[in-house]
PDB file of N, CA and C in Angstrom:
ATOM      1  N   UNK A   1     -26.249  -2.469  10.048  1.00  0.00           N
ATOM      2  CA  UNK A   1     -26.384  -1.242   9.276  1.00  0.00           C
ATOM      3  C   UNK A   1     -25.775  -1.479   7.907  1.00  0.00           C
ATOM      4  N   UNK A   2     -26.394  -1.030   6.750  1.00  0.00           N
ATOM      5  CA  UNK A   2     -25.831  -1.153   5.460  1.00  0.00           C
ATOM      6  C   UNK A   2     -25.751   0.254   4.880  1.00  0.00           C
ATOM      7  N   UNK A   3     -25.233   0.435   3.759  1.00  0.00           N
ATOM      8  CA  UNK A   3     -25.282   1.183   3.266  1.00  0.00           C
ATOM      9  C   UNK A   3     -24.954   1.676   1.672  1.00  0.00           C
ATOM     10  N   UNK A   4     -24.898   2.098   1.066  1.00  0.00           N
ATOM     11  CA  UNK A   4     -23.687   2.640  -0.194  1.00  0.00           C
ATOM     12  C   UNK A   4     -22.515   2.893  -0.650  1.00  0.00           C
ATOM     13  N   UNK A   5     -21.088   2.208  -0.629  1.00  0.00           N
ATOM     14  CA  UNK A   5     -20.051   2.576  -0.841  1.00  0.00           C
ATOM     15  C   UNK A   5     -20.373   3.390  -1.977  1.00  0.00           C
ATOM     16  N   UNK A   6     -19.829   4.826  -1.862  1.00  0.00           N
ATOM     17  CA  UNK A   6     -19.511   5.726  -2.734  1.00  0.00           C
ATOM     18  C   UNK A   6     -17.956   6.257  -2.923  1.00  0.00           C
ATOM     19  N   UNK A   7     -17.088   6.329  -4.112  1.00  0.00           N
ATOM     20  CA  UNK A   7     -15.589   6.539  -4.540  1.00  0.00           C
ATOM     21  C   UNK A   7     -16.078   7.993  -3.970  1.00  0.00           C
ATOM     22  N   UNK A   8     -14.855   8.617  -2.528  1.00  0.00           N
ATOM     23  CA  UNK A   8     -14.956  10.189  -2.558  1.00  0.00           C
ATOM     24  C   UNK A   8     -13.466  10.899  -2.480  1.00  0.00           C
ATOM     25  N   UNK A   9     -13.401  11.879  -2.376  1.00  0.00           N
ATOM     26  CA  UNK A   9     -11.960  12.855  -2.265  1.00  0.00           C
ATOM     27  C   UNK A   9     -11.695  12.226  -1.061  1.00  0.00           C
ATOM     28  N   UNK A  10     -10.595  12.061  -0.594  1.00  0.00           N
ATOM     29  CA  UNK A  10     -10.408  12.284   0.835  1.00  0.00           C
ATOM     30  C   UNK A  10     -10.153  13.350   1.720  1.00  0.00           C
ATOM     31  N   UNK A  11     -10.151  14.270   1.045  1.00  0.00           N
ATOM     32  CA  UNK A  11     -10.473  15.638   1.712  1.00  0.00           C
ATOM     33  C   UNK A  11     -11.868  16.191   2.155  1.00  0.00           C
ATOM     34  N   UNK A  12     -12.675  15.127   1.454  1.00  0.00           N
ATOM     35  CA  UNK A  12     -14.380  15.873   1.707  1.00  0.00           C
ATOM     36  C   UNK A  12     -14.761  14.399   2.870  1.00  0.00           C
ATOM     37  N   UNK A  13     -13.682  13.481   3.738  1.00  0.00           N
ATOM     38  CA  UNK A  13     -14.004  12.786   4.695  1.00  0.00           C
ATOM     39  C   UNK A  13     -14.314  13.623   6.155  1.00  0.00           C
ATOM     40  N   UNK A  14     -15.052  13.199   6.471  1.00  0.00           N
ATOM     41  CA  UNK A  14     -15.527  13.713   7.690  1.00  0.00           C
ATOM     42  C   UNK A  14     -15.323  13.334   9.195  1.00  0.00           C
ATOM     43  N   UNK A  15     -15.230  13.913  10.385  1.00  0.00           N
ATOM     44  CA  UNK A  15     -15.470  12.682  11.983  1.00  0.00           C
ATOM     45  C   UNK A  15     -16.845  11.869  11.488  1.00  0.00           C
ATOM     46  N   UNK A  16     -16.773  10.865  11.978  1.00  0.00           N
ATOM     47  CA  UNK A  16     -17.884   9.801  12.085  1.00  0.00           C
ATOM     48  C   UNK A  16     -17.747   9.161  10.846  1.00  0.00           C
ATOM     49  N   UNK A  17     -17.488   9.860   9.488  1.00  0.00           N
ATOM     50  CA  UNK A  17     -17.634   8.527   8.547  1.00  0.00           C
ATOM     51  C   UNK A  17     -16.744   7.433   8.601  1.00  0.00           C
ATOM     52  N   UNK A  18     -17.564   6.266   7.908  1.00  0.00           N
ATOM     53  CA  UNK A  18     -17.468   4.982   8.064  1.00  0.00           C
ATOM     54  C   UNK A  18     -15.895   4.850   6.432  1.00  0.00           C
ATOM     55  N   UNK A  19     -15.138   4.658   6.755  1.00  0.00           N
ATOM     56  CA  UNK A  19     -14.305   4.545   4.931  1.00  0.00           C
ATOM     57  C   UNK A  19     -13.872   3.377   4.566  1.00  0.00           C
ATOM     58  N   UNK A  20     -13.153   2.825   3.960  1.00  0.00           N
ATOM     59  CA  UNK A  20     -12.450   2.029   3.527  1.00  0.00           C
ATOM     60  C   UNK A  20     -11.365   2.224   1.809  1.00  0.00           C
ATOM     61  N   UNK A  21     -10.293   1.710   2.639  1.00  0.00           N
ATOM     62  CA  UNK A  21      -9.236   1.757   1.282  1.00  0.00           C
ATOM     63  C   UNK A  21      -7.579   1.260   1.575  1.00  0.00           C
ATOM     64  N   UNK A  22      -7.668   0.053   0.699  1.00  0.00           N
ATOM     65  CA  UNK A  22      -6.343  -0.636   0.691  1.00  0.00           C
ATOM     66  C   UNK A  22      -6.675  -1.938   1.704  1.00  0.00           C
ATOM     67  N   UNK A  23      -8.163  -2.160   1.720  1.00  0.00           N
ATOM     68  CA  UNK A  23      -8.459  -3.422   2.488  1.00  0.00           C
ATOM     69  C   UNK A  23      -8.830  -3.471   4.010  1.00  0.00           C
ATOM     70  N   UNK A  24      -8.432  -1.896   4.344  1.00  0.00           N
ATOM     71  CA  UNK A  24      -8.736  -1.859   5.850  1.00  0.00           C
ATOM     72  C   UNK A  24     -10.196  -0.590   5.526  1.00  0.00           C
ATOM     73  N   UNK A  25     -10.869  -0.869   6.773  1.00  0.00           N
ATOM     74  CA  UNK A  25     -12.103  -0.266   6.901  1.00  0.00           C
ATOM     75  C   UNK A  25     -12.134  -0.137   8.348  1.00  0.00           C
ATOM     76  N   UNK A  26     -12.572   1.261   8.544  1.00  0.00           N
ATOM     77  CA  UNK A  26     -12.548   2.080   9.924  1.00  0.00           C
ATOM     78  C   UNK A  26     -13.600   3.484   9.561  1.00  0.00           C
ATOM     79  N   UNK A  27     -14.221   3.997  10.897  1.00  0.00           N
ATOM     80  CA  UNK A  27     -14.871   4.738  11.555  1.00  0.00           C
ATOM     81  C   UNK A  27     -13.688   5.954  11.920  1.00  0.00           C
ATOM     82  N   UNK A  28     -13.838   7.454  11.430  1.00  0.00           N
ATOM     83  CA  UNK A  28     -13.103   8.070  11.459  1.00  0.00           C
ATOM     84  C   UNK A  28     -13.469   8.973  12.587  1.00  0.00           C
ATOM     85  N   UNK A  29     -12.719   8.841  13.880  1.00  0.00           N
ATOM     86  CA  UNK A  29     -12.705   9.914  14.733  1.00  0.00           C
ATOM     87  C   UNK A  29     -11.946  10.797  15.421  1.00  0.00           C
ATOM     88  N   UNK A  30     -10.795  10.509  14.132  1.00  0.00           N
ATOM     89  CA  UNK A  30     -10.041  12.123  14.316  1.00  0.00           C
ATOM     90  C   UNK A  30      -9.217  12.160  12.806  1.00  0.00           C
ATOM     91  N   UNK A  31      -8.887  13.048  12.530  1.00  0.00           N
ATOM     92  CA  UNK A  31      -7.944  13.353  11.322  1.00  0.00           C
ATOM     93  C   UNK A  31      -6.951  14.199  11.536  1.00  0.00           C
ATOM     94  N   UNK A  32      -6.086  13.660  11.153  1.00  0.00           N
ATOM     95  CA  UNK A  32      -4.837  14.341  11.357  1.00  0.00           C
ATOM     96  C   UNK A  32      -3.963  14.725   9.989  1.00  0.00           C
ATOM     97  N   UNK A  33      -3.898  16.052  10.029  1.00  0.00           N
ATOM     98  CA  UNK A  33      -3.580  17.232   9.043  1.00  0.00           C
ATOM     99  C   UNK A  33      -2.814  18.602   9.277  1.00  0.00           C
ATOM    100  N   UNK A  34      -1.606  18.447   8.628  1.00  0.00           N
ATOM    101  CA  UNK A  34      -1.076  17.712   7.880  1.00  0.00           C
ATOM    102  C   UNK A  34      -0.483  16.315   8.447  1.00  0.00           C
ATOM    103  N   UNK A  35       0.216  15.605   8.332  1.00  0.00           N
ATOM    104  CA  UNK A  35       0.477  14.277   8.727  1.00  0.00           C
ATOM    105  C   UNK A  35       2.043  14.162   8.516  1.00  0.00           C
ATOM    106  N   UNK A  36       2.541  13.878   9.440  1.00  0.00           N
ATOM    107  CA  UNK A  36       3.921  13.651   9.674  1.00  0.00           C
ATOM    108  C   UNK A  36       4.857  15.025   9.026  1.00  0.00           C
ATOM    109  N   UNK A  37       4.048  16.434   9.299  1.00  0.00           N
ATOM    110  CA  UNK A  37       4.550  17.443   8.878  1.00  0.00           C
ATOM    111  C   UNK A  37       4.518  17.786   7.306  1.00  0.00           C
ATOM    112  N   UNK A  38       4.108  17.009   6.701  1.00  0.00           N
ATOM    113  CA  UNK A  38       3.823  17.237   4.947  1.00  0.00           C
ATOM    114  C   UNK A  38       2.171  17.902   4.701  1.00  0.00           C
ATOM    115  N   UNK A  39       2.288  19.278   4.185  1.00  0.00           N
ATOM    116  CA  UNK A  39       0.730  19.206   3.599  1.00  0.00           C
ATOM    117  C   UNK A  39       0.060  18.025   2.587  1.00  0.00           C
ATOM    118  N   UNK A  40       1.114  17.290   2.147  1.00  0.00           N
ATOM    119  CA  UNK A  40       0.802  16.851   1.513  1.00  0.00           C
ATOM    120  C   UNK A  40      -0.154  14.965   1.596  1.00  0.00           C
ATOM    121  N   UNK A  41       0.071  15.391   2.881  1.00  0.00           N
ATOM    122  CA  UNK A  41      -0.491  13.475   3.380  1.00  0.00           C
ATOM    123  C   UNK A  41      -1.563  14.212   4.845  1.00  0.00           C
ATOM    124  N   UNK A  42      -2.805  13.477   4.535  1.00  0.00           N
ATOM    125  CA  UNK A  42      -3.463  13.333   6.482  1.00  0.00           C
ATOM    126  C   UNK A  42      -3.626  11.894   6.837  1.00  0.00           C
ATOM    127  N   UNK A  43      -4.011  11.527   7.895  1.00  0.00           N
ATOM    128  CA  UNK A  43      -4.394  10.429   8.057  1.00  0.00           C
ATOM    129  C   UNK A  43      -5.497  10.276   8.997  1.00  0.00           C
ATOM    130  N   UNK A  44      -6.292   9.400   8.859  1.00  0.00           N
ATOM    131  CA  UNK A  44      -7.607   9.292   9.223  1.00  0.00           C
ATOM    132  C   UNK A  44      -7.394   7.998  10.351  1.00  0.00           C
ATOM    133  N   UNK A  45      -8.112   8.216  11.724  1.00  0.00           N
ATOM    134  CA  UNK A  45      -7.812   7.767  12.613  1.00  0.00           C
ATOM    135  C   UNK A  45      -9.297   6.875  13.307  1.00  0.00           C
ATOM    136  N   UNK A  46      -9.501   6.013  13.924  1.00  0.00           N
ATOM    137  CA  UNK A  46     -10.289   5.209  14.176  1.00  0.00           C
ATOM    138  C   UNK A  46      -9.678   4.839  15.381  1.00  0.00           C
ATOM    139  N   UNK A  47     -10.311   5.548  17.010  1.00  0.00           N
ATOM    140  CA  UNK A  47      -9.448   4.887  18.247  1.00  0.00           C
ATOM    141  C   UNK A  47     -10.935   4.610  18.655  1.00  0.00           C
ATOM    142  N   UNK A  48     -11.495   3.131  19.275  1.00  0.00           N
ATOM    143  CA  UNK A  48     -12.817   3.330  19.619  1.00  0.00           C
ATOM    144  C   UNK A  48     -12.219   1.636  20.739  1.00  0.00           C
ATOM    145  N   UNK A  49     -13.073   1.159  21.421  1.00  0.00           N
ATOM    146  CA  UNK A  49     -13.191   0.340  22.082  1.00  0.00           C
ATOM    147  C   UNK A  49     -12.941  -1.201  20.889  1.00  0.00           C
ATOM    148  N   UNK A  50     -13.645  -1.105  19.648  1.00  0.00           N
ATOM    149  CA  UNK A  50     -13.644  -1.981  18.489  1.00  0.00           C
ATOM    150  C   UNK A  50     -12.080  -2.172  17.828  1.00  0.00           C
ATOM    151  N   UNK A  51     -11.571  -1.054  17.922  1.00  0.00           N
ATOM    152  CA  UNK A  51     -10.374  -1.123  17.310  1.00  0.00           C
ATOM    153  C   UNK A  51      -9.405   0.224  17.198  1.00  0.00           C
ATOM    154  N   UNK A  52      -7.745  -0.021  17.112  1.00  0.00           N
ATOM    155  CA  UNK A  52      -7.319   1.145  17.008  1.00  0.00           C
ATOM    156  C   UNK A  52      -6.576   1.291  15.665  1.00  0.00           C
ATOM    157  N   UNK A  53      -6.728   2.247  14.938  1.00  0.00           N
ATOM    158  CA  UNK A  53      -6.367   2.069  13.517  1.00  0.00           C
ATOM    159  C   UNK A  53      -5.748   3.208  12.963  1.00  0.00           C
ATOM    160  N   UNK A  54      -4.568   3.785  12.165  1.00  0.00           N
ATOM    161  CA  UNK A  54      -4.585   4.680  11.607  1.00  0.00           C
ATOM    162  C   UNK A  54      -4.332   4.781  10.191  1.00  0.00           C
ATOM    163  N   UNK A  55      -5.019   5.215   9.232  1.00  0.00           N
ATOM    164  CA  UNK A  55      -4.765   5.184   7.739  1.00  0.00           C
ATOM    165  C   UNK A  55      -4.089   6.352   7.147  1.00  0.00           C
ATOM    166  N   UNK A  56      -2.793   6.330   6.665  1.00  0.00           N
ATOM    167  CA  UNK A  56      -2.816   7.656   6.410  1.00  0.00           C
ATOM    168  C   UNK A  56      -2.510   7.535   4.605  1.00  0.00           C
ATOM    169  N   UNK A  57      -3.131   8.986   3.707  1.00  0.00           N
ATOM    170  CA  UNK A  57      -3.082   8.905   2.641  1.00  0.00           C
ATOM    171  C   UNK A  57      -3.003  10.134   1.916  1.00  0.00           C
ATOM    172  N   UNK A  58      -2.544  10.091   0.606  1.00  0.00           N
ATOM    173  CA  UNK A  58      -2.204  11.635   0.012  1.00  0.00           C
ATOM    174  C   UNK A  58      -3.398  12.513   0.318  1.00  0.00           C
ATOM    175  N   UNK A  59      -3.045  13.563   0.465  1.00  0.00           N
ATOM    176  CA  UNK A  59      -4.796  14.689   0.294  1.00  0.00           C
ATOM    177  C   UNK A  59      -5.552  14.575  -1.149  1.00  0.00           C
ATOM    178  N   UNK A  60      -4.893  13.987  -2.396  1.00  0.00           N
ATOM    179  CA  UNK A  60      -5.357  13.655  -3.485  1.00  0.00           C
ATOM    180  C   UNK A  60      -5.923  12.486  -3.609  1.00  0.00           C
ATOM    181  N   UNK A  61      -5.940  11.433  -2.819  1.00  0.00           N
ATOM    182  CA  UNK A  61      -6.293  10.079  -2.793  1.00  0.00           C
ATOM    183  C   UNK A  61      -7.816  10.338  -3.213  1.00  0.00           C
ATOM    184  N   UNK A  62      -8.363   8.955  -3.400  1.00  0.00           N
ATOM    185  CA  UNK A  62      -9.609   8.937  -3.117  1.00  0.00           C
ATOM    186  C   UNK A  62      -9.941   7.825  -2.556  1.00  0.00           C
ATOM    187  N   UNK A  63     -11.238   7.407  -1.633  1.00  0.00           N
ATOM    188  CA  UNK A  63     -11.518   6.343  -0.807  1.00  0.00           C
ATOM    189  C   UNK A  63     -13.134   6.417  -0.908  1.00  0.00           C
ATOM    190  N   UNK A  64     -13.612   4.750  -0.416  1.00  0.00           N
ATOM    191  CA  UNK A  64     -14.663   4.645  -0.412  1.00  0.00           C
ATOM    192  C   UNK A  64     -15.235   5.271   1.080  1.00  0.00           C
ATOM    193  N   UNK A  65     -16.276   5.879   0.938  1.00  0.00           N
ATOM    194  CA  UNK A  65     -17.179   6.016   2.363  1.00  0.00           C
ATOM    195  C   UNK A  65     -18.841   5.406   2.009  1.00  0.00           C
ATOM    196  N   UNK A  66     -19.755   5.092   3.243  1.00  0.00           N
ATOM    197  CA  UNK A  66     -20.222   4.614   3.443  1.00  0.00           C
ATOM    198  C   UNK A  66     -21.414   5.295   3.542  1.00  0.00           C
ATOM    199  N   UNK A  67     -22.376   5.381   2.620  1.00  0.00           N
ATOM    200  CA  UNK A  67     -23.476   6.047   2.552  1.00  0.00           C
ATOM    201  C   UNK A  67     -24.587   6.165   3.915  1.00  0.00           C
ATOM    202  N   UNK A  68     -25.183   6.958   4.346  1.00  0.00           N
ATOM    203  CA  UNK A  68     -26.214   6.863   5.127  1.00  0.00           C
ATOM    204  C   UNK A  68     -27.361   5.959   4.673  1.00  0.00           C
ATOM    205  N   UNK A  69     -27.691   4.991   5.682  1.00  0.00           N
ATOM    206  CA  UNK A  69     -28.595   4.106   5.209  1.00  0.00           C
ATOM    207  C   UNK A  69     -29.958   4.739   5.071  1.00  0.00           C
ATOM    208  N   UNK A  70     -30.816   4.144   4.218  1.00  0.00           N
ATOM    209  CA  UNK A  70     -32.249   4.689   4.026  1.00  0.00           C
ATOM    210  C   UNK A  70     -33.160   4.498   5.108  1.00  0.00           C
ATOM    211  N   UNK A  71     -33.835   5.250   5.461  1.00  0.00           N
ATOM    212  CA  UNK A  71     -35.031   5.497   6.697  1.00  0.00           C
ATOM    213  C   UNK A  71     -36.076   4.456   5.829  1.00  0.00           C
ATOM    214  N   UNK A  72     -36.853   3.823   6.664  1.00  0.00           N
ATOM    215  CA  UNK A  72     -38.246   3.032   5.177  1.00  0.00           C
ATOM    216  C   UNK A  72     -39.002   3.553   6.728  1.00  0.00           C
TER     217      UNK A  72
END
């Protein structure tokens, strides 16, 4: 599967998108908000059979996500 890295908010990340930022890249299927009790941080979580991962980053950050690939 390919797709489009696009620069987004990390507040407009979603379950299922694909992200990357700071070198690690993960599949987001849970978010956690606020994060360690601060409104000010969430972190985006990736627990799947592939890998277990958690990223966490300001609510101001921004990160790449992974465009929906084109239908031909």
């Amino acid at each position: 599967m390919s797709g489009d890295w696009q620069t987004v908010d990390a507040t407009s990340i979603r379950l299922g998108d694909r992200i990357r930022a700071h070198g690690l890249e993960l599949t987001v299927t849970r978010i956690d908000s606020p994060f360690m009790g601060s409104e000010d941080f969430l972190a985006f979580v990736e627990d799947s059979d592939a890998q277990w991962l958690k990223l966490p980053v300001p609510i101001e950050a921004t990160l790449e996500r992974c465009g929906r690939p084109t239908r031909r």
